[in-house]
C-alpha atoms as a PDB file:
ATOM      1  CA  UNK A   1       0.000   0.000   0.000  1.00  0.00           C
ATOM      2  CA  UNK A   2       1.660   3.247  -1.258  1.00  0.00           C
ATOM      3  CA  UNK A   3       1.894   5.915   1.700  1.00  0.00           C
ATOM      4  CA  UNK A   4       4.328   8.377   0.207  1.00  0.00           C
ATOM      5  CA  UNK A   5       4.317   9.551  -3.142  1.00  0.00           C
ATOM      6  CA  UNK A   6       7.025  12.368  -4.242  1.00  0.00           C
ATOM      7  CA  UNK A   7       6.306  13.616  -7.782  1.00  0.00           C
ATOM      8  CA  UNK A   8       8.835  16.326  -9.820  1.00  0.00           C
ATOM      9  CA  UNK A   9      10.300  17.850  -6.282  1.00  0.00           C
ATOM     10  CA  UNK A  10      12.601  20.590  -6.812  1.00  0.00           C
ATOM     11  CA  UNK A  11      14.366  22.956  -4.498  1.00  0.00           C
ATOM     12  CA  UNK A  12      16.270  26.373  -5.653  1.00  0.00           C
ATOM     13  CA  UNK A  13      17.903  28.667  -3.203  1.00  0.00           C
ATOM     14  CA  UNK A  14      18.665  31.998  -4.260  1.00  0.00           C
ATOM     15  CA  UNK A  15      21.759  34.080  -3.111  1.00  0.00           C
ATOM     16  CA  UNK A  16      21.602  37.969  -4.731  1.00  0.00           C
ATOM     17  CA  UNK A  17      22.064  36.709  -8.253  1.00  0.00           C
ATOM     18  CA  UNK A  18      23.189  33.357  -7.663  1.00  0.00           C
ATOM     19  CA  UNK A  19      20.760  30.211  -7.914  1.00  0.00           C
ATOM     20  CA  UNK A  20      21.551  27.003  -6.799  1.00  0.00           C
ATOM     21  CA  UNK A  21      19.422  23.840  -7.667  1.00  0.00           C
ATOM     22  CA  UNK A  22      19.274  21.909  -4.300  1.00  0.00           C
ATOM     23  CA  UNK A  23      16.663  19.122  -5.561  1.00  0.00           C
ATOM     24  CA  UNK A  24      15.266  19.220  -8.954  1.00  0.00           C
ATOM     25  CA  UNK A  25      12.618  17.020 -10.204  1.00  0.00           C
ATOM     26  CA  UNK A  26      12.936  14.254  -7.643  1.00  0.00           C
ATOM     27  CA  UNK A  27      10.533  11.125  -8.349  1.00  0.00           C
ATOM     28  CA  UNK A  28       9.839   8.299  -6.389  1.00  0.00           C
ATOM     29  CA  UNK A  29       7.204   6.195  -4.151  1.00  0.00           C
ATOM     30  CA  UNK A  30       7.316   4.601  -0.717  1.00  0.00           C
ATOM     31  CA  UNK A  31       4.981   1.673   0.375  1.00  0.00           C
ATOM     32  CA  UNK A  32       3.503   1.247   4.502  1.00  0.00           C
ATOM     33  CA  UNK A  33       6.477  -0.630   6.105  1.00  0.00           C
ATOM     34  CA  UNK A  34       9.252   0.457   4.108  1.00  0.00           C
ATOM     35  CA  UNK A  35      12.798   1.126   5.446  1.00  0.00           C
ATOM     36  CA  UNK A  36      14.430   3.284   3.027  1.00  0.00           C
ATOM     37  CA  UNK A  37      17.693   4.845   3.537  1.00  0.00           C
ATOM     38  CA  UNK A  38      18.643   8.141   1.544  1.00  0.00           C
ATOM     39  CA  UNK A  39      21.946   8.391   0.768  1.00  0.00           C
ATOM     40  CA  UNK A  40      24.804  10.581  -0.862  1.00  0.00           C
ATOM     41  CA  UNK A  41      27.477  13.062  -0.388  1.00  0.00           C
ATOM     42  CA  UNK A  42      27.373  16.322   1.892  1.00  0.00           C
ATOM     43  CA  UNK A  43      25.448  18.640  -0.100  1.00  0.00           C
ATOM     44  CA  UNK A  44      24.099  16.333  -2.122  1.00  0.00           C
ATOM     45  CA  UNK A  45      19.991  17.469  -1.419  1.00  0.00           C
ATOM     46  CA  UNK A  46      19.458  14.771   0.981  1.00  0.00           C
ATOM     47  CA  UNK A  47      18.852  16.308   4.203  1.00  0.00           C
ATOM     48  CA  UNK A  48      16.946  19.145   1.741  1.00  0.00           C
ATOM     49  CA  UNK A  49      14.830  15.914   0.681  1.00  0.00           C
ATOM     50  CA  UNK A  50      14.002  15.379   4.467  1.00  0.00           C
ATOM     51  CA  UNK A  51      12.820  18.475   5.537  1.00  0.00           C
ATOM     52  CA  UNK A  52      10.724  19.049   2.289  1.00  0.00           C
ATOM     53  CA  UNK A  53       9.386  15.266   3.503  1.00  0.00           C
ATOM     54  CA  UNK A  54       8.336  16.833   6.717  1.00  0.00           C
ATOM     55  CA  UNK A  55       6.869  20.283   5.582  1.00  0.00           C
ATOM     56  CA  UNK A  56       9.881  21.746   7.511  1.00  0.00           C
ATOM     57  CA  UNK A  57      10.510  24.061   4.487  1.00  0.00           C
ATOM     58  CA  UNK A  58       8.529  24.769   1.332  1.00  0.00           C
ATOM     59  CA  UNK A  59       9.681  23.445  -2.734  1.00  0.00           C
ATOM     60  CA  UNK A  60      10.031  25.651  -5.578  1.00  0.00           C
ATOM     61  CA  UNK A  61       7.844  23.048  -7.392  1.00  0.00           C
ATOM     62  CA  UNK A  62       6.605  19.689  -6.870  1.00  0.00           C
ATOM     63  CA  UNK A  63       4.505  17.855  -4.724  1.00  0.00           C
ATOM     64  CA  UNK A  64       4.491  15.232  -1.706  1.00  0.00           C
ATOM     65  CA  UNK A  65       1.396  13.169  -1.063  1.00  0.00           C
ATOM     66  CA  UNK A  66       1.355  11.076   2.780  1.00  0.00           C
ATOM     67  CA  UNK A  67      -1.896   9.440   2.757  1.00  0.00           C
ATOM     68  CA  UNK A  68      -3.026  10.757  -0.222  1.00  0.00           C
ATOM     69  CA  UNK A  69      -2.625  14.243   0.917  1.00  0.00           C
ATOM     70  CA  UNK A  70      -0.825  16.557  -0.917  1.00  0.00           C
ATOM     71  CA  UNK A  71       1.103  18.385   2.595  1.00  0.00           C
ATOM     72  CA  UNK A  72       1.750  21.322   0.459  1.00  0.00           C
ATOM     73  CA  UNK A  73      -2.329  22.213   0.082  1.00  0.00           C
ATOM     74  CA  UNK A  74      -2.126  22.561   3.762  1.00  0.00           C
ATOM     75  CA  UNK A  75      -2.037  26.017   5.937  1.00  0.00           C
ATOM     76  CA  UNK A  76       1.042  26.427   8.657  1.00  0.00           C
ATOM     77  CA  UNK A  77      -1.322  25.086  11.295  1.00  0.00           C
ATOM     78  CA  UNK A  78      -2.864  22.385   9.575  1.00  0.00           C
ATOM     79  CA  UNK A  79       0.572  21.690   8.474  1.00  0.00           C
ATOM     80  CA  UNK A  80       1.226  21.710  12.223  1.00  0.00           C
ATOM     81  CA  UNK A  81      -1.365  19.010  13.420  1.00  0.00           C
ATOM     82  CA  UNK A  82      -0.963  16.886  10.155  1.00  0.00           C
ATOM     83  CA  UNK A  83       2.729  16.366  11.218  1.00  0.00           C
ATOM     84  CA  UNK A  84       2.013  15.487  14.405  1.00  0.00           C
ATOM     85  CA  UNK A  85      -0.469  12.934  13.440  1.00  0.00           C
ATOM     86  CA  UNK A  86       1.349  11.155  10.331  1.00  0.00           C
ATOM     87  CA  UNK A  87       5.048  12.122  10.938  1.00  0.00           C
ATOM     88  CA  UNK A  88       7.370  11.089  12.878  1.00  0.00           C
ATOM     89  CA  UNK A  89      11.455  13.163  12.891  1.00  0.00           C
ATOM     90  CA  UNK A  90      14.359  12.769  14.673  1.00  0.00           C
ATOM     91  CA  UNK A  91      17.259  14.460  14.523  1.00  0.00           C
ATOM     92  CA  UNK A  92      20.960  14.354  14.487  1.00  0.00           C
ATOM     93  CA  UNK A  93      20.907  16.300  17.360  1.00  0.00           C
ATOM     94  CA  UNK A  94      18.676  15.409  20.064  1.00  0.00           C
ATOM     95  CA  UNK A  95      16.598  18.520  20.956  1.00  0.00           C
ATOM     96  CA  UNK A  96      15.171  17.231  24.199  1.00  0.00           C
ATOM     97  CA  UNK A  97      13.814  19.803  26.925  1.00  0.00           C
ATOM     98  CA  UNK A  98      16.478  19.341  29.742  1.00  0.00           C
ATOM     99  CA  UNK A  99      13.914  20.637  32.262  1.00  0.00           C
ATOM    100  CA  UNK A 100      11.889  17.049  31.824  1.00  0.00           C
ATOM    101  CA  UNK A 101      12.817  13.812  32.432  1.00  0.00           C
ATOM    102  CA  UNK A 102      12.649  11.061  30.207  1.00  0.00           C
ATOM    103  CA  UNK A 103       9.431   9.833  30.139  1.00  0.00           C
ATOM    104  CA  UNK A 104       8.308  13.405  30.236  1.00  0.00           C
ATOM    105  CA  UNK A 105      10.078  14.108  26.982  1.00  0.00           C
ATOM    106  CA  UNK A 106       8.938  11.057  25.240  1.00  0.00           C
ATOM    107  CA  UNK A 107       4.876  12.185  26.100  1.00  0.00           C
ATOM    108  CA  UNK A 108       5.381  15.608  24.975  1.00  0.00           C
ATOM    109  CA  UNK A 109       4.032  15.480  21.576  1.00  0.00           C
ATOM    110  CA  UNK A 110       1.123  13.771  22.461  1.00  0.00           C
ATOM    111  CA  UNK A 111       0.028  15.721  25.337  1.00  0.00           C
ATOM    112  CA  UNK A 112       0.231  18.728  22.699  1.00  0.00           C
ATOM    113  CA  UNK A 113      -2.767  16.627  20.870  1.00  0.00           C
ATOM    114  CA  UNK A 114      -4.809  16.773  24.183  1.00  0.00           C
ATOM    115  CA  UNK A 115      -4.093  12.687  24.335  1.00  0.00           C
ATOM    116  CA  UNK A 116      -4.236  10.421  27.061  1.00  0.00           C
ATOM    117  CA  UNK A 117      -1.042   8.206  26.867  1.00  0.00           C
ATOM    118  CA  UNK A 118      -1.863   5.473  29.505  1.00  0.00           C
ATOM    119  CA  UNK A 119       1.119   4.061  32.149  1.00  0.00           C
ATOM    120  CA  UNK A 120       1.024   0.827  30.587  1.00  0.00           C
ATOM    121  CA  UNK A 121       1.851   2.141  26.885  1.00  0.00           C
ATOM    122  CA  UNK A 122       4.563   4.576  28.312  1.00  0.00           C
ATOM    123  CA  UNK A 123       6.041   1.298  29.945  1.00  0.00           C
ATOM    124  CA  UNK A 124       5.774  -0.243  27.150  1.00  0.00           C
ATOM    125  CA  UNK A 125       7.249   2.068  24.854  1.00  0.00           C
ATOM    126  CA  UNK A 126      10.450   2.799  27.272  1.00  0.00           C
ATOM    127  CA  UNK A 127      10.789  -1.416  27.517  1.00  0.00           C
ATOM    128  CA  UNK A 128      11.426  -1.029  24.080  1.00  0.00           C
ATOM    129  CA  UNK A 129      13.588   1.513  24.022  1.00  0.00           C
ATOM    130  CA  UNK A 130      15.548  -0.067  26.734  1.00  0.00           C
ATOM    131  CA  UNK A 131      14.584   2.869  28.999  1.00  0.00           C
ATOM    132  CA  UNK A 132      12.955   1.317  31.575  1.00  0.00           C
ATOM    133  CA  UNK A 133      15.608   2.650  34.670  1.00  0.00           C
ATOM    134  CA  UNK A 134      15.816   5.662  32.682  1.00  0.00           C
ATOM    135  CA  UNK A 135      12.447   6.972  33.412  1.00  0.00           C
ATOM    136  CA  UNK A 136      12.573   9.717  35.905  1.00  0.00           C
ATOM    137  CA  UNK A 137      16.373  10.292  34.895  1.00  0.00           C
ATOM    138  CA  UNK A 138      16.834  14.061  33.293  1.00  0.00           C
ATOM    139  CA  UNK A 139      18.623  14.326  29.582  1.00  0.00           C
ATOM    140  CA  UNK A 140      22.071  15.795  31.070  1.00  0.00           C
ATOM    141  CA  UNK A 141      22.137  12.486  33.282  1.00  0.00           C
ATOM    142  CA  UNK A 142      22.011   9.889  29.788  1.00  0.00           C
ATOM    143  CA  UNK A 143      24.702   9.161  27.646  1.00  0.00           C
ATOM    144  CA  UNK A 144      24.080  10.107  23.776  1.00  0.00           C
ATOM    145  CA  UNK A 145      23.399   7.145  22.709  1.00  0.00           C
ATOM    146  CA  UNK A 146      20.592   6.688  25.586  1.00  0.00           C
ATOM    147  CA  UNK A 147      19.423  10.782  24.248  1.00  0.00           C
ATOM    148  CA  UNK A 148      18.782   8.904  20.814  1.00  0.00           C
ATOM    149  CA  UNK A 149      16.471   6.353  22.215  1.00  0.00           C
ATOM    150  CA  UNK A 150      14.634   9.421  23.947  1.00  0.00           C
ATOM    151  CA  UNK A 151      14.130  10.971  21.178  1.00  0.00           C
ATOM    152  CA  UNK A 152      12.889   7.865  18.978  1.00  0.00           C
ATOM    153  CA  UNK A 153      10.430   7.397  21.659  1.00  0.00           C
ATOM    154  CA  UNK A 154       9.300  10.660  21.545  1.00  0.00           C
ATOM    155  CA  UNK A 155       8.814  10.482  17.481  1.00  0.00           C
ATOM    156  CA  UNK A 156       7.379   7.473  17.815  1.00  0.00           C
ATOM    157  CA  UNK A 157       4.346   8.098  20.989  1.00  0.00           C
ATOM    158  CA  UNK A 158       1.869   9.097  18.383  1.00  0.00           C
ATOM    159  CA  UNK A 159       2.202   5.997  16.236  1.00  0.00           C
ATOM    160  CA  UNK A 160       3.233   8.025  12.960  1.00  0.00           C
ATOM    161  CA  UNK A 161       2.869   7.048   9.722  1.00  0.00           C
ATOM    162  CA  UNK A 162       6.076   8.067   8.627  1.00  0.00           C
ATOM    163  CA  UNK A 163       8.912   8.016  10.606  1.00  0.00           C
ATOM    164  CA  UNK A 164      11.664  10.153   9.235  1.00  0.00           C
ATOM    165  CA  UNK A 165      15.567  10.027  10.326  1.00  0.00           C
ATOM    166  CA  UNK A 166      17.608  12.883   9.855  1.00  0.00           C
ATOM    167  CA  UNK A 167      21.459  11.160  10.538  1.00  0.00           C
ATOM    168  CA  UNK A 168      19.905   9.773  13.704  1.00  0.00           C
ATOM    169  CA  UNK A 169      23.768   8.045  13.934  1.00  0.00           C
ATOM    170  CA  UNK A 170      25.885  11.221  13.490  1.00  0.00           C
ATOM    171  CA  UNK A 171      26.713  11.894  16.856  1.00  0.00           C
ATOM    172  CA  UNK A 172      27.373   8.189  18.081  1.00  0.00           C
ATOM    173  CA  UNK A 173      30.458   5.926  18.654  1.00  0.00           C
ATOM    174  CA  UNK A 174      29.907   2.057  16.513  1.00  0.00           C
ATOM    175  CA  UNK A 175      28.297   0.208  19.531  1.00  0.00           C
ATOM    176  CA  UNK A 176      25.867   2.871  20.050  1.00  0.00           C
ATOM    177  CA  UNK A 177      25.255   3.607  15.929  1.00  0.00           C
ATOM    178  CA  UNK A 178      24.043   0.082  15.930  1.00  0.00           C
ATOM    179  CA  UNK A 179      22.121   0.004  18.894  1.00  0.00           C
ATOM    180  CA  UNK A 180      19.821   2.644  17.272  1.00  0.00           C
ATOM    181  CA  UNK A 181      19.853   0.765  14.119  1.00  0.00           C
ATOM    182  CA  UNK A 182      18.621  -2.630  15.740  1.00  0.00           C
ATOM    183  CA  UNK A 183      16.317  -0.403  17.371  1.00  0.00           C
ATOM    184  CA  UNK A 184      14.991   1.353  13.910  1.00  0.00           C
ATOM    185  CA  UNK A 185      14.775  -2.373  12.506  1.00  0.00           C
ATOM    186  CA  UNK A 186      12.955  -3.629  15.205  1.00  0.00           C
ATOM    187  CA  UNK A 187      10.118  -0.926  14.998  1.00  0.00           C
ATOM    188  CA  UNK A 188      10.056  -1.518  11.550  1.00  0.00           C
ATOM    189  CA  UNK A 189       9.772  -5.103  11.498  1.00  0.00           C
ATOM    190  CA  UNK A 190       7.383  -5.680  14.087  1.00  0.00           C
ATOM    191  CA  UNK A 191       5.254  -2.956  13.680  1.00  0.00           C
ATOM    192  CA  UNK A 192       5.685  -1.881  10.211  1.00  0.00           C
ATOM    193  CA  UNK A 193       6.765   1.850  10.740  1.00  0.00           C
ATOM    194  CA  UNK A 194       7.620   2.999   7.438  1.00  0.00           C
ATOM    195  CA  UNK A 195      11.312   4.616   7.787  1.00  0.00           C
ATOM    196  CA  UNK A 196      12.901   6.952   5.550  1.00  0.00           C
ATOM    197  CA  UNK A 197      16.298   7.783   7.333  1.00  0.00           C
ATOM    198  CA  UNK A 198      19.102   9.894   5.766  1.00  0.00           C
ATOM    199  CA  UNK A 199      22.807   9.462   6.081  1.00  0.00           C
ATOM    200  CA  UNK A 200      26.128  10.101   4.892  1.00  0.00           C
ATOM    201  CA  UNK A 201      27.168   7.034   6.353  1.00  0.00           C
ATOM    202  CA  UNK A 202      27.209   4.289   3.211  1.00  0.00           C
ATOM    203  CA  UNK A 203      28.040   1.317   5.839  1.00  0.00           C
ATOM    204  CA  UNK A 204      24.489   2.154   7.498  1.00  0.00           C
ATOM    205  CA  UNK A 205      22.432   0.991   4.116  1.00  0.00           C
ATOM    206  CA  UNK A 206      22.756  -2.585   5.121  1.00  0.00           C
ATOM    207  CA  UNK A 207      20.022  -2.574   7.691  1.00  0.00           C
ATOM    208  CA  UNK A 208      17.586  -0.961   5.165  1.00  0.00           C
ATOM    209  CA  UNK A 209      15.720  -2.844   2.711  1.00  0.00           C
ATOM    210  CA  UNK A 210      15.801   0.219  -0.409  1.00  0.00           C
ATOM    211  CA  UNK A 211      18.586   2.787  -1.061  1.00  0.00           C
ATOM    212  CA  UNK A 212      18.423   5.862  -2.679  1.00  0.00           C
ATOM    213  CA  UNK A 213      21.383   7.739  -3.992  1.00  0.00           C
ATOM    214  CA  UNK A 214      20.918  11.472  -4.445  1.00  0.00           C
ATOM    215  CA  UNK A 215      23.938  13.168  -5.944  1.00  0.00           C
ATOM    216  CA  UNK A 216      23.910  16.884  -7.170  1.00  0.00           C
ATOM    217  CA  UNK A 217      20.247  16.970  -6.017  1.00  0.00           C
ATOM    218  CA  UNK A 218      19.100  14.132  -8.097  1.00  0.00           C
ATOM    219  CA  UNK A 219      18.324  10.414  -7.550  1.00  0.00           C
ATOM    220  CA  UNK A 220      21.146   8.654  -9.352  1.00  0.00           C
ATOM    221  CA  UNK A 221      20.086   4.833  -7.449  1.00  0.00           C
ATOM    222  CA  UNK A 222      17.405   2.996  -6.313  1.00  0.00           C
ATOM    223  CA  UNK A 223      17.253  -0.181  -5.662  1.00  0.00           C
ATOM    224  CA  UNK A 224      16.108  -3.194  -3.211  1.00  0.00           C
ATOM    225  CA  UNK A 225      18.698  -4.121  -0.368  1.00  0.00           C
ATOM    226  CA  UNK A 226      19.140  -7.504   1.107  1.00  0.00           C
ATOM    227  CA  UNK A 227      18.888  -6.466   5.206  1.00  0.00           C
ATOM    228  CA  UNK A 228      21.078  -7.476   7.918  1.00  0.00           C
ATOM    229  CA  UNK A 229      19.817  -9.316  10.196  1.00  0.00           C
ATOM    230  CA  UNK A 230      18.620  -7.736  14.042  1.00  0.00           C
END
C-alpha cells in the first residue's frame, strides 16, 4: 500500500544573483512498512529531501502526497497538526527539553494533541527503548546514545505514519550507531513503521531494505537491499 508519493520535487535557493538547484525534479514512491535509507554526499539534497518530507521548508515546485494528501495544500497550522499525526522526525541532534525527564520528553508530543497516553503504553514504549531505569532520569544524566532512544520514543508516541531520520547516527560511537539501528529495525519489522532515514554514512544501508542515492540533487540509485539481520 503506497503511503508516500514524491512527484517532480525541486528545491532552488537563491543568493543575490546566484541560484543554486538543491533538488530538482525528484521522483519516487514509498509503500507502509518500508525502510528506506537516503543516501549521498554532503550537499548532495538529501537532508533538503528530508525536511521538504516533513513540511519543515517549502519546494520551488513539486509535490508530496502522505496518505493521499498533498502536505503542500495545507495552511502552517494544519501543516502543524498533520505532522504530528502522520510524521514522525528525529534528529541528528537530540533537541530534548532538559527541564523534563525522560518519560516526560517522550509524552510531549502527544500531550500537545490533548491525548491520554496510559502508564502501561509509556512502559511499554520505554521497555522497548531499553529505557525502563531511565524513566525519571533528566537528559544531562544519559549518555548520547541513551538521548537517541529518547528521542525515537518521543517520534514514535503518536504511532506516525512516517517516521523520518535525519542522521539519527551522526553523533554516536559504533556500539551505540548500531544500537539505534537494531532499534529502527525492530520498529520496523514488528510494527511496520515505514522509515525513511538519511545518512552520509554508506556502511548504514545494510540494515535498510531500499537505497536511494541522491547526488547533485538528483536520484542517481534505487534499488532493493538484502537487510542485515537484528
Amino acid at each position: 500500500m503506497e503511503i508516500l508519493n514524491v512527484k517532480n520535487l525541486s528545491k532552488k535557493y537563491i543568493n543575490g544573483k546566484n541560484e543554486f538547484w538543491a533538488l530538482k525534479n525528484i521522483n519516487f514512491k514509498v509503500n507502509k512498512g518500508e525502510f528506506v535509507m537516503v543516501t549521498g554526499k554532503s550537499g548532495s539534497g538529501k537532508s533538503t529531501l528530508l525536511h521538504l518530507l516533513a513540511g519543515l521548508d517549502n519546494p520551488t515546485s513539486g509535490l508530496v502526497c502522505i496518505n493521499n494528501q498533498n502536505i503542500y495544500d495545507l495552511s502552517d497550522k494544519e501543516m502543524t497538526i498533520f505532522r504530528r499525526k502522520y510524521i514522525g522526525v528525529i534528529y541528528q541532534f537530540y533537541n530534548l527539553i532538559p527541564v523534563l525527564n525522560v518519560r516526560e520528553n517522550i509524552i510531549l508530543p502527544a500531550l500537545f494533541d490533548g491525548k491520554m497516553i496510559s502508564d502501561s503504553q509509556v512502559l511499554e514504549l520505554l521497555s522497548s527503548l531499553g529505557l525502563l531505569d531511565k524513566a525519571d532520569m533528566f537528559p544531562n544524566d544519559l549518555s548520547g546514545g541513551q538521548q537517541q532512544r529518547v528521542a525515537i520514543g518521543r517520534a514514535l508516541i503518536n504511532k506516525p505514519k512516517i517516521l523520518l531520520a535525519d542522521e539519527p547516527t551522526g553523533n554516536l560511537d559504533s556500539k551505540n550507531s548500531r544500537a539505534v539501528m537494531k532499534l529502527l529495525q525492530f520498529y520496523n519489522k514488528k510494527f511496520k513503521q515505514t522509515i525513511i532515514m538519511v545518512t552520509h554514512d554508506y556502511s548504514l544501508v545494510k540494515w535498510a531494505d531500499r537505497v536511494i542515492v541522491i547526488g547533485d540533487g538528483k536520484i542517481i540509485k534505487d534499488e532493493k537491499n538484502v537487510r542485515v539481520k537484528s
